[in-house]
PDB file of N, CA and C in Angstrom:
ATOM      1  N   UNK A   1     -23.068 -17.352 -41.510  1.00  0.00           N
ATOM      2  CA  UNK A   1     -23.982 -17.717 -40.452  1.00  0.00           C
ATOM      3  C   UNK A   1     -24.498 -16.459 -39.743  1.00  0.00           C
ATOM      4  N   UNK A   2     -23.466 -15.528 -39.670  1.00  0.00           N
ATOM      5  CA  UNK A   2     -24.290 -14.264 -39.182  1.00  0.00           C
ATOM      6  C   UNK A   2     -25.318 -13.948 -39.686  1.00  0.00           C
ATOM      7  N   UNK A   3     -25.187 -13.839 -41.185  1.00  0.00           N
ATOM      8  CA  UNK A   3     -26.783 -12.772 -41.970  1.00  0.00           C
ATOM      9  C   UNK A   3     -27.681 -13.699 -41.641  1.00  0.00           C
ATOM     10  N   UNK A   4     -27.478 -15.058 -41.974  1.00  0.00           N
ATOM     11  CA  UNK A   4     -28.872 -15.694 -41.525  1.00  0.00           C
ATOM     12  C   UNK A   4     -29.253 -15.802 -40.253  1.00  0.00           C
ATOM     13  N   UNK A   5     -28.676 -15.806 -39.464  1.00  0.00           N
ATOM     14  CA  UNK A   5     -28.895 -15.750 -37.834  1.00  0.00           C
ATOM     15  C   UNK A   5     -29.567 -14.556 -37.462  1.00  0.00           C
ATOM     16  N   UNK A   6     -28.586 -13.661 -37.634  1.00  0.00           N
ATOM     17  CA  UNK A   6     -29.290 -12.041 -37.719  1.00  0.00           C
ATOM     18  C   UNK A   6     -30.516 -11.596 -38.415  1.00  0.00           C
ATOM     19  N   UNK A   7     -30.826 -12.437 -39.346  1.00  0.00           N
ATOM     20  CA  UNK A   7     -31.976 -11.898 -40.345  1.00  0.00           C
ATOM     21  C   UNK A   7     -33.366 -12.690 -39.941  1.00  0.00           C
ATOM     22  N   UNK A   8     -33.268 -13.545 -39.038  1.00  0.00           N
ATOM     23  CA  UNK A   8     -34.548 -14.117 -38.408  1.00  0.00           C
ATOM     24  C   UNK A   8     -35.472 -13.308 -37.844  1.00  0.00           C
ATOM     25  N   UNK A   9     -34.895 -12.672 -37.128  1.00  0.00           N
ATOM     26  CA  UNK A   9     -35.715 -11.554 -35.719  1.00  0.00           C
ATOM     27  C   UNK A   9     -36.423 -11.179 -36.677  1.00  0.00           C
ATOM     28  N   UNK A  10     -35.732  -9.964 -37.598  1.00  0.00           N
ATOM     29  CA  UNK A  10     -36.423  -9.172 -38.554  1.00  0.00           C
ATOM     30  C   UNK A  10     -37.227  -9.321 -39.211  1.00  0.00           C
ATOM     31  N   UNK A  11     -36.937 -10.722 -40.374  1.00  0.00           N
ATOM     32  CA  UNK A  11     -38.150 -11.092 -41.086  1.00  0.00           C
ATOM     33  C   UNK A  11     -38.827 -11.565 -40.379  1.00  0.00           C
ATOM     34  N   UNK A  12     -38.585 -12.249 -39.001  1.00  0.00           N
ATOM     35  CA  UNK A  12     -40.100 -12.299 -37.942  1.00  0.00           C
ATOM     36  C   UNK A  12     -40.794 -11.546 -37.678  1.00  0.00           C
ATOM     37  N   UNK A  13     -40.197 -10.320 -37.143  1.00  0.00           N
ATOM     38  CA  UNK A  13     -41.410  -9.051 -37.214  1.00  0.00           C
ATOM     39  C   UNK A  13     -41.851  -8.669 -38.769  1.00  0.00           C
ATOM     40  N   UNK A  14     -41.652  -9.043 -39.549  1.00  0.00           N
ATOM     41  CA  UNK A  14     -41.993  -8.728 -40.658  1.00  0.00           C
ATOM     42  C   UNK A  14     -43.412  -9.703 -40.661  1.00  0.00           C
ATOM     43  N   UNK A  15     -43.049 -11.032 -40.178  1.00  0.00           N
ATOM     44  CA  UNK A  15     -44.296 -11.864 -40.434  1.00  0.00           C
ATOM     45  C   UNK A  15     -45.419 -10.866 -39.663  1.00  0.00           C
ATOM     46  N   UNK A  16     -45.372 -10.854 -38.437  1.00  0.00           N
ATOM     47  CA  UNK A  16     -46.084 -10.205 -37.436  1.00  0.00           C
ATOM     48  C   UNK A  16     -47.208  -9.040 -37.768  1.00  0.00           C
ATOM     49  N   UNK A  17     -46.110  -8.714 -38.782  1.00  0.00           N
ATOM     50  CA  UNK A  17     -47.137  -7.602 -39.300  1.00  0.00           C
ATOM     51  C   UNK A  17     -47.968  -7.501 -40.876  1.00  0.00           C
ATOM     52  N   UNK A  18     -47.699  -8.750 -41.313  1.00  0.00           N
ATOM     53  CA  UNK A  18     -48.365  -9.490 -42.164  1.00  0.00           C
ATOM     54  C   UNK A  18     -49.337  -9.151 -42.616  1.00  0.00           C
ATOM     55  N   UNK A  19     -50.084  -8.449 -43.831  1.00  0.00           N
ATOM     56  CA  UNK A  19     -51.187  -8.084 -44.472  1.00  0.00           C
ATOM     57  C   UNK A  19     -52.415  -8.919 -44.582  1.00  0.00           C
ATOM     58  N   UNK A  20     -51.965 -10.199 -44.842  1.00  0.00           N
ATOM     59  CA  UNK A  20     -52.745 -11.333 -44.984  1.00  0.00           C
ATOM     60  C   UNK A  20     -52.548 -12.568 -44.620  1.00  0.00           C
ATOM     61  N   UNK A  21     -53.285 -14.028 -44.930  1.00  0.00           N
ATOM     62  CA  UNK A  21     -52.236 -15.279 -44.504  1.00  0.00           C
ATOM     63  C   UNK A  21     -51.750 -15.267 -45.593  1.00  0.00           C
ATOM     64  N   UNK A  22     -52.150 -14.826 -47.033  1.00  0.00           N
ATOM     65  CA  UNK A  22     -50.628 -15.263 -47.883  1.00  0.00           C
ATOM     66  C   UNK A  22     -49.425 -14.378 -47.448  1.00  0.00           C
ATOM     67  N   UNK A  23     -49.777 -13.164 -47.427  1.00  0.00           N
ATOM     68  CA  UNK A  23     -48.455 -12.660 -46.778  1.00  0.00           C
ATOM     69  C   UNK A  23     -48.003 -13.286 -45.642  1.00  0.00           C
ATOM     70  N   UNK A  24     -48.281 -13.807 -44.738  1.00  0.00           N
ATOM     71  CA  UNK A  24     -48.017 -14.365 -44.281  1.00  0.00           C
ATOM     72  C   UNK A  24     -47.027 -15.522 -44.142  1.00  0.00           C
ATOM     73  N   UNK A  25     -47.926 -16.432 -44.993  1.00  0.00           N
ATOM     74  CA  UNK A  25     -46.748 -17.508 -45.267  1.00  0.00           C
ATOM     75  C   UNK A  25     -45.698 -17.165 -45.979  1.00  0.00           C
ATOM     76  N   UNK A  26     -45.796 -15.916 -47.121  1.00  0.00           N
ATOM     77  CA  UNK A  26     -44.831 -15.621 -47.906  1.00  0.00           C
ATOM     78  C   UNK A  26     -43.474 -15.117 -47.095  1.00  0.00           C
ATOM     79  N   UNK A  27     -44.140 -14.659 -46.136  1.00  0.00           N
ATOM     80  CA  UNK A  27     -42.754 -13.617 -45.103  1.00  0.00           C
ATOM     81  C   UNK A  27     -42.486 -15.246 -44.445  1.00  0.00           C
ATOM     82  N   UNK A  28     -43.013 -15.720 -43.635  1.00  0.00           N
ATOM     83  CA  UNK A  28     -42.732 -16.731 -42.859  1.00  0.00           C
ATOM     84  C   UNK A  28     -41.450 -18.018 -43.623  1.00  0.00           C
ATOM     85  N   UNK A  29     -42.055 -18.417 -45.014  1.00  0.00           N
ATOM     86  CA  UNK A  29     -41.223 -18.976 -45.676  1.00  0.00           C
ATOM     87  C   UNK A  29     -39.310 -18.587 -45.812  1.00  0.00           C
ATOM     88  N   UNK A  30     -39.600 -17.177 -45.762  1.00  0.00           N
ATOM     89  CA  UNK A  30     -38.147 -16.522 -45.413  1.00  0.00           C
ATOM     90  C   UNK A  30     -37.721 -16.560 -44.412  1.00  0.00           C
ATOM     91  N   UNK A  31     -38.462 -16.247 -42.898  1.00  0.00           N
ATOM     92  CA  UNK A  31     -38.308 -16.989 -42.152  1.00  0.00           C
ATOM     93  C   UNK A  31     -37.457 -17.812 -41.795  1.00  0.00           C
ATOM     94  N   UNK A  32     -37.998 -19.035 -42.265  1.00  0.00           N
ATOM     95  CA  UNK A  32     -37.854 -20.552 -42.551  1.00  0.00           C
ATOM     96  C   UNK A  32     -36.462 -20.591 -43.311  1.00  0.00           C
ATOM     97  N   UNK A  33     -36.377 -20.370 -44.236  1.00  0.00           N
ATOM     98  CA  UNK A  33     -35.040 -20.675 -44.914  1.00  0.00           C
ATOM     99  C   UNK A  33     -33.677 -19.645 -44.204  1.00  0.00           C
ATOM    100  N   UNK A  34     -33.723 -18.575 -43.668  1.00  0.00           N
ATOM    101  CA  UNK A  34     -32.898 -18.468 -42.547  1.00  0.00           C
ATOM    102  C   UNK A  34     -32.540 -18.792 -41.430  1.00  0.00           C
ATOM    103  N   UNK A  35     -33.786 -19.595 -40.921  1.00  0.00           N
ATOM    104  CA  UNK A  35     -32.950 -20.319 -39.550  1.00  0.00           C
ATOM    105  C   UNK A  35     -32.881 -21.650 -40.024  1.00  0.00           C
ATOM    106  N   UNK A  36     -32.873 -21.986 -41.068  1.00  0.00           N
ATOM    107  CA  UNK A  36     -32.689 -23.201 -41.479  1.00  0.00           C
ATOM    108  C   UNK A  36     -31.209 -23.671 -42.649  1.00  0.00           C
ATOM    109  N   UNK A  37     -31.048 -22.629 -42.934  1.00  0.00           N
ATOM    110  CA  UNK A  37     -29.333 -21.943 -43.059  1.00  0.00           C
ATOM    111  C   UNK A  37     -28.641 -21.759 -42.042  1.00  0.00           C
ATOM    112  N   UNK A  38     -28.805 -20.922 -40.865  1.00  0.00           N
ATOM    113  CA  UNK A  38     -28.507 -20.866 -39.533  1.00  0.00           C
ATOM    114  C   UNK A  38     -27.953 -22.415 -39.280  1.00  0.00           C
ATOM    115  N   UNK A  39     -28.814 -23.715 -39.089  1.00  0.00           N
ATOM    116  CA  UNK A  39     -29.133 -24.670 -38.357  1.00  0.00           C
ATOM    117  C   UNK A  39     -27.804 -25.328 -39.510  1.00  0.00           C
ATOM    118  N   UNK A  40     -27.360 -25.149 -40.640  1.00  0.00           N
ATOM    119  CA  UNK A  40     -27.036 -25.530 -41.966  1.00  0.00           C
ATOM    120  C   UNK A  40     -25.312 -25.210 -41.682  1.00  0.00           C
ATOM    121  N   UNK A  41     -25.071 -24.352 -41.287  1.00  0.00           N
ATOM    122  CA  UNK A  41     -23.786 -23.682 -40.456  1.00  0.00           C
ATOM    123  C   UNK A  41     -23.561 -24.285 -39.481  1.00  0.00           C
ATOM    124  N   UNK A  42     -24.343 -23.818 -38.041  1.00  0.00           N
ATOM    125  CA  UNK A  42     -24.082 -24.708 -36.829  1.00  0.00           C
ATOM    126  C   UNK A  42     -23.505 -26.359 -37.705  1.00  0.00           C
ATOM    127  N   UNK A  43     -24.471 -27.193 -38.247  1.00  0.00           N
ATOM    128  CA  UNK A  43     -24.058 -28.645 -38.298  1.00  0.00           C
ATOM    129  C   UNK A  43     -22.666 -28.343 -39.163  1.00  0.00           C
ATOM    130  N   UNK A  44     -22.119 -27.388 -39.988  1.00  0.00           N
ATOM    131  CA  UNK A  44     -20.890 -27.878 -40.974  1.00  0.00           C
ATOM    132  C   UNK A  44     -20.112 -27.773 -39.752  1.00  0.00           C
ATOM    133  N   UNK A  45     -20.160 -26.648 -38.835  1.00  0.00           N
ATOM    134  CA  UNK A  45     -19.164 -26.097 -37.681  1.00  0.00           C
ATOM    135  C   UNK A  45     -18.750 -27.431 -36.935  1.00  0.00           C
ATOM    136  N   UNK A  46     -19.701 -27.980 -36.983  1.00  0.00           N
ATOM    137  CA  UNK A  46     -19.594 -29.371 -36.046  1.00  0.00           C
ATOM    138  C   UNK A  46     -18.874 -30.436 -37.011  1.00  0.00           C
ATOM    139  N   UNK A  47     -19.351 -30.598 -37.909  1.00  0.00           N
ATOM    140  CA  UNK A  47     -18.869 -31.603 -38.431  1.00  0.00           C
ATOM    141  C   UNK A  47     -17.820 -31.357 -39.358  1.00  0.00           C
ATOM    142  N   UNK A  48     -17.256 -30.286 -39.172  1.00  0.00           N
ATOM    143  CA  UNK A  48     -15.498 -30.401 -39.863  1.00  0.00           C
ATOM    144  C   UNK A  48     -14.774 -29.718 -38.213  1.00  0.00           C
ATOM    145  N   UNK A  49     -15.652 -29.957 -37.068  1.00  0.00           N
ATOM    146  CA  UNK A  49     -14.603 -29.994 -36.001  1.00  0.00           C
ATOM    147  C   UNK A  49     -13.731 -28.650 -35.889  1.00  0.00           C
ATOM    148  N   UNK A  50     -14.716 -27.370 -35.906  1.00  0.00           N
ATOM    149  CA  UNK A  50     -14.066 -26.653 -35.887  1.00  0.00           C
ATOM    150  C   UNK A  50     -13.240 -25.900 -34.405  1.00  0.00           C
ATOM    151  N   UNK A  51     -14.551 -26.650 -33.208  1.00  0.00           N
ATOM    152  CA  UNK A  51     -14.417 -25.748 -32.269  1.00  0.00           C
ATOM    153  C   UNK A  51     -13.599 -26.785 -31.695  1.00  0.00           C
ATOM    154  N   UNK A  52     -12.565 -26.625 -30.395  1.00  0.00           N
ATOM    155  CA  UNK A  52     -12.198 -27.491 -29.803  1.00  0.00           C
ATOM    156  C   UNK A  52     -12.355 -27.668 -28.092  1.00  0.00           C
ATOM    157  N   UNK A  53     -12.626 -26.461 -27.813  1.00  0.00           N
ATOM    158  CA  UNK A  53     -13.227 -26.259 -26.710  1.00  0.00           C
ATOM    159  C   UNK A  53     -14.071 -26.421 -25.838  1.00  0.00           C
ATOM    160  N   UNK A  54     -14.229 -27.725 -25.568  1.00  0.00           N
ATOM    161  CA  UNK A  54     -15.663 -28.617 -24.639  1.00  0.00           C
ATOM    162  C   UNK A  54     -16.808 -27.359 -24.421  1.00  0.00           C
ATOM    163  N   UNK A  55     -16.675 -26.236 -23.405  1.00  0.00           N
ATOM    164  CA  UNK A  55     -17.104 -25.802 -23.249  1.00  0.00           C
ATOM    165  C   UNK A  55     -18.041 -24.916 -24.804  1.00  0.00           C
ATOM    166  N   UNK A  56     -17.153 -25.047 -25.444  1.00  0.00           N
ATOM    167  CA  UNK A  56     -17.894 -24.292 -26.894  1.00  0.00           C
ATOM    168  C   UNK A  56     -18.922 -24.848 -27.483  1.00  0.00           C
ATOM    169  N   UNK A  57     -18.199 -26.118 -27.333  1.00  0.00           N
ATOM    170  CA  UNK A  57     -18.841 -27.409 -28.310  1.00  0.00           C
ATOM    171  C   UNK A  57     -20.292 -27.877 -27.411  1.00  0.00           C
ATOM    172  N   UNK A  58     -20.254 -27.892 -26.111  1.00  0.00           N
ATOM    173  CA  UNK A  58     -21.343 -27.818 -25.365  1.00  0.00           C
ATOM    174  C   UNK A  58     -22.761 -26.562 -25.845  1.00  0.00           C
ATOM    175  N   UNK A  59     -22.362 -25.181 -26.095  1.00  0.00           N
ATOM    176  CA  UNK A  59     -22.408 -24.142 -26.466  1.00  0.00           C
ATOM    177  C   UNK A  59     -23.295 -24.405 -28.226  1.00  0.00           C
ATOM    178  N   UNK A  60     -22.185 -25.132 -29.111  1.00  0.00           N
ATOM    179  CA  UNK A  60     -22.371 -25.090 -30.355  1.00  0.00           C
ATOM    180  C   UNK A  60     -23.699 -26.175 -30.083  1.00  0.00           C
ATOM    181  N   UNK A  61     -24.008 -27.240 -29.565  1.00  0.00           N
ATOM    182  CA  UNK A  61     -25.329 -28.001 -29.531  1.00  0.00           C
ATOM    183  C   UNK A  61     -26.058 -27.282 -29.034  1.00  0.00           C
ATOM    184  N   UNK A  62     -26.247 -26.578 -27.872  1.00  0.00           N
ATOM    185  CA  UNK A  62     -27.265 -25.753 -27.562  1.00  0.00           C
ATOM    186  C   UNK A  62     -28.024 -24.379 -28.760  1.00  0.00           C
ATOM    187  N   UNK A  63     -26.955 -24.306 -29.411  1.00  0.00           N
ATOM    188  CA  UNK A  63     -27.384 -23.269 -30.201  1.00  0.00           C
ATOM    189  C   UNK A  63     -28.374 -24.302 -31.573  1.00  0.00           C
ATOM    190  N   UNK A  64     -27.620 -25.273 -31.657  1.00  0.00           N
ATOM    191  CA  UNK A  64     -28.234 -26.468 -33.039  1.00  0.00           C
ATOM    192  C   UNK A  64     -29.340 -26.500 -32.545  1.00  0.00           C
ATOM    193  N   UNK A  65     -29.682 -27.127 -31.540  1.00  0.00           N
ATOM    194  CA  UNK A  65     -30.912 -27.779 -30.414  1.00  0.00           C
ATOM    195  C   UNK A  65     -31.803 -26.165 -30.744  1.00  0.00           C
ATOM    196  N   UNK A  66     -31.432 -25.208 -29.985  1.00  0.00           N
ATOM    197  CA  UNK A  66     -32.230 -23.712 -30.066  1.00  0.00           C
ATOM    198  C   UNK A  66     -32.779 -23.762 -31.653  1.00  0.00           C
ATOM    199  N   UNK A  67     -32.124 -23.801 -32.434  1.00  0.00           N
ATOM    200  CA  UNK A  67     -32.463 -23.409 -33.987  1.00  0.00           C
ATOM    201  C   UNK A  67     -33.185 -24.499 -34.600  1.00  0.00           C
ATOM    202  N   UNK A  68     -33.043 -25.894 -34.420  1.00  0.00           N
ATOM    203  CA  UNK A  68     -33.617 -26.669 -34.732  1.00  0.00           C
ATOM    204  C   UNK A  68     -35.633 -26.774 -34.249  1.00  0.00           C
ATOM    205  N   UNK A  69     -35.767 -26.295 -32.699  1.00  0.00           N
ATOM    206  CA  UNK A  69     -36.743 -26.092 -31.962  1.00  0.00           C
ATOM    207  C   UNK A  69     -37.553 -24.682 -32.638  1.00  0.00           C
ATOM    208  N   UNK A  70     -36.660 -23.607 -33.202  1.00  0.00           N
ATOM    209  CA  UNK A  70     -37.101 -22.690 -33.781  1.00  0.00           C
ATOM    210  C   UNK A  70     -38.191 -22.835 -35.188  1.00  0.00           C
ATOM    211  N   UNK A  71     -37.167 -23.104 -35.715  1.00  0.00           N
ATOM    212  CA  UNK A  71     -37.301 -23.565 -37.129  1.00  0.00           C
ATOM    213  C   UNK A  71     -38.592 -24.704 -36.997  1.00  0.00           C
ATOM    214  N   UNK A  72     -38.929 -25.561 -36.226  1.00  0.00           N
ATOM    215  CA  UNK A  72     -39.778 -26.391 -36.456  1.00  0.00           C
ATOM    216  C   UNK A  72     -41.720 -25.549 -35.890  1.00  0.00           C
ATOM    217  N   UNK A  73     -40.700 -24.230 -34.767  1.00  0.00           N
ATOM    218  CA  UNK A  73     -42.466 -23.360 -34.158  1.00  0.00           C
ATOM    219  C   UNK A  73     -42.360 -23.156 -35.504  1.00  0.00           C
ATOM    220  N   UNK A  74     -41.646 -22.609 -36.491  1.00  0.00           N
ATOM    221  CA  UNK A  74     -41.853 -21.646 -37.808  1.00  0.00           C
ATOM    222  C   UNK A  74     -42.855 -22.365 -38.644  1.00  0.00           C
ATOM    223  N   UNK A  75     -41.975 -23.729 -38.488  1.00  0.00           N
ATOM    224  CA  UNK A  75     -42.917 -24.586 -40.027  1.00  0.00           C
ATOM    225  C   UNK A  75     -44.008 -24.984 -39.637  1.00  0.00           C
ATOM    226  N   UNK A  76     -44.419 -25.383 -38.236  1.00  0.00           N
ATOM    227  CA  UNK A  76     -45.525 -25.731 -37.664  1.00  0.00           C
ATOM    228  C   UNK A  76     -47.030 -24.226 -37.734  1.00  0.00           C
ATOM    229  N   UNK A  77     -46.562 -23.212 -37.538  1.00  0.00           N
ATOM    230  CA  UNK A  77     -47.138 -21.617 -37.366  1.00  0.00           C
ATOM    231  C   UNK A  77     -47.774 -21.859 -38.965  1.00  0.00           C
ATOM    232  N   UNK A  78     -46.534 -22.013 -40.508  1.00  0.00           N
ATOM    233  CA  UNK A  78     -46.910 -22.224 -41.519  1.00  0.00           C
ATOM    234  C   UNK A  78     -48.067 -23.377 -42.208  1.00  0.00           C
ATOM    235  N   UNK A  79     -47.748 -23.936 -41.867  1.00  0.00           N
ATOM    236  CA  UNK A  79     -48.698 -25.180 -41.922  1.00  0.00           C
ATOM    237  C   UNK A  79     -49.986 -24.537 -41.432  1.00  0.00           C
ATOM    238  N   UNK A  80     -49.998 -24.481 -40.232  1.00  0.00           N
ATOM    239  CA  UNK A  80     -51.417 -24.256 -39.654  1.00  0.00           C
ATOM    240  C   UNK A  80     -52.351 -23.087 -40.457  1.00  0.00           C
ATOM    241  N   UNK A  81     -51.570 -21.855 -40.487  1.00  0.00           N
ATOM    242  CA  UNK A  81     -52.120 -20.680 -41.718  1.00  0.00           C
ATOM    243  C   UNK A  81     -52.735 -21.437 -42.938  1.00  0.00           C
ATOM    244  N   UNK A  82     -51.559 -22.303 -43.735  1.00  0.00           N
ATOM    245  CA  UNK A  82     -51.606 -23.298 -44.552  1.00  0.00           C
ATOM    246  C   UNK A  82     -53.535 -23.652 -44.715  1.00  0.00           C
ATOM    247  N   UNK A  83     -52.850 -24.800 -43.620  1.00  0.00           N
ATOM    248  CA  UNK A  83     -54.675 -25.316 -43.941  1.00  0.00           C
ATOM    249  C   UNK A  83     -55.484 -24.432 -43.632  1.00  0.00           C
ATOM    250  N   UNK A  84     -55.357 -23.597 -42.657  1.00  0.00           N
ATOM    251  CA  UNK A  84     -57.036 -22.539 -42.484  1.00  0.00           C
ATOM    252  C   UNK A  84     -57.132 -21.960 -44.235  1.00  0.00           C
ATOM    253  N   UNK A  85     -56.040 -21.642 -44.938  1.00  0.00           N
ATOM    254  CA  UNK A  85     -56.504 -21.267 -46.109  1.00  0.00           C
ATOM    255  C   UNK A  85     -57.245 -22.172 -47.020  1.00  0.00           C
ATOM    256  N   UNK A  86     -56.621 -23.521 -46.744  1.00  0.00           N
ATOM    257  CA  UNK A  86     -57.058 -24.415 -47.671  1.00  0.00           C
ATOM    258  C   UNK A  86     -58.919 -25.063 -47.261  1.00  0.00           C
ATOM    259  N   UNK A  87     -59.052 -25.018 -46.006  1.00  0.00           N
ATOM    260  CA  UNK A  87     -60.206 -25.006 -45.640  1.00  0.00           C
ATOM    261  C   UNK A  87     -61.574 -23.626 -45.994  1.00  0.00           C
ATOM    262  N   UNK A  88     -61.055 -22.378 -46.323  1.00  0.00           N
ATOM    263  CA  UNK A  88     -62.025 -21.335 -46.408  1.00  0.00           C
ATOM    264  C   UNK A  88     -63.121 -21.857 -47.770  1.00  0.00           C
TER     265      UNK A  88
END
């Protein structure tokens, strides 16, 4: 869960600086499948009950909720590139 957690920021600025919209979506897609690995962790953490600590477990949804909200600006950002290409 670290590398993918950790590896978001980065390949985000990577989108940012994007050559084109295919580069674009191409970086973004990576993106996407790291905080969506991220989000893939958080839920096993939860659901084999790892944390026991109310306060954690309060903690561990906020972070699901954060990544889930992430992951959806990502695919939404993609999409939109998406069709402006498909419209030119």
């Amino acid at each position: 869960m670290i590398r993918s957690s950790t590896s978001v920021a980065p390949n985000y600025r990577a989108v940012c600086r994007a050559k084109s919209d295919k580069d674009f979506i191409s970086k973004m897609g990576t993106v996407i499948e790291e905080a969506d690995e991220t989000q893939f962790w958080l839920e096993m953490i939860e659901e084999l009950d790892l944390i026991k600590d109310l306060n954690e477990k309060k903690e561990l949804k906020f972070l699901h909720k954060e990544a889930n909200e992430l992951t959806s600006i990502f695919v939404a950002s993609s999409k939109t590139i998406k069709k402006r290409l498909n419209n030119l």
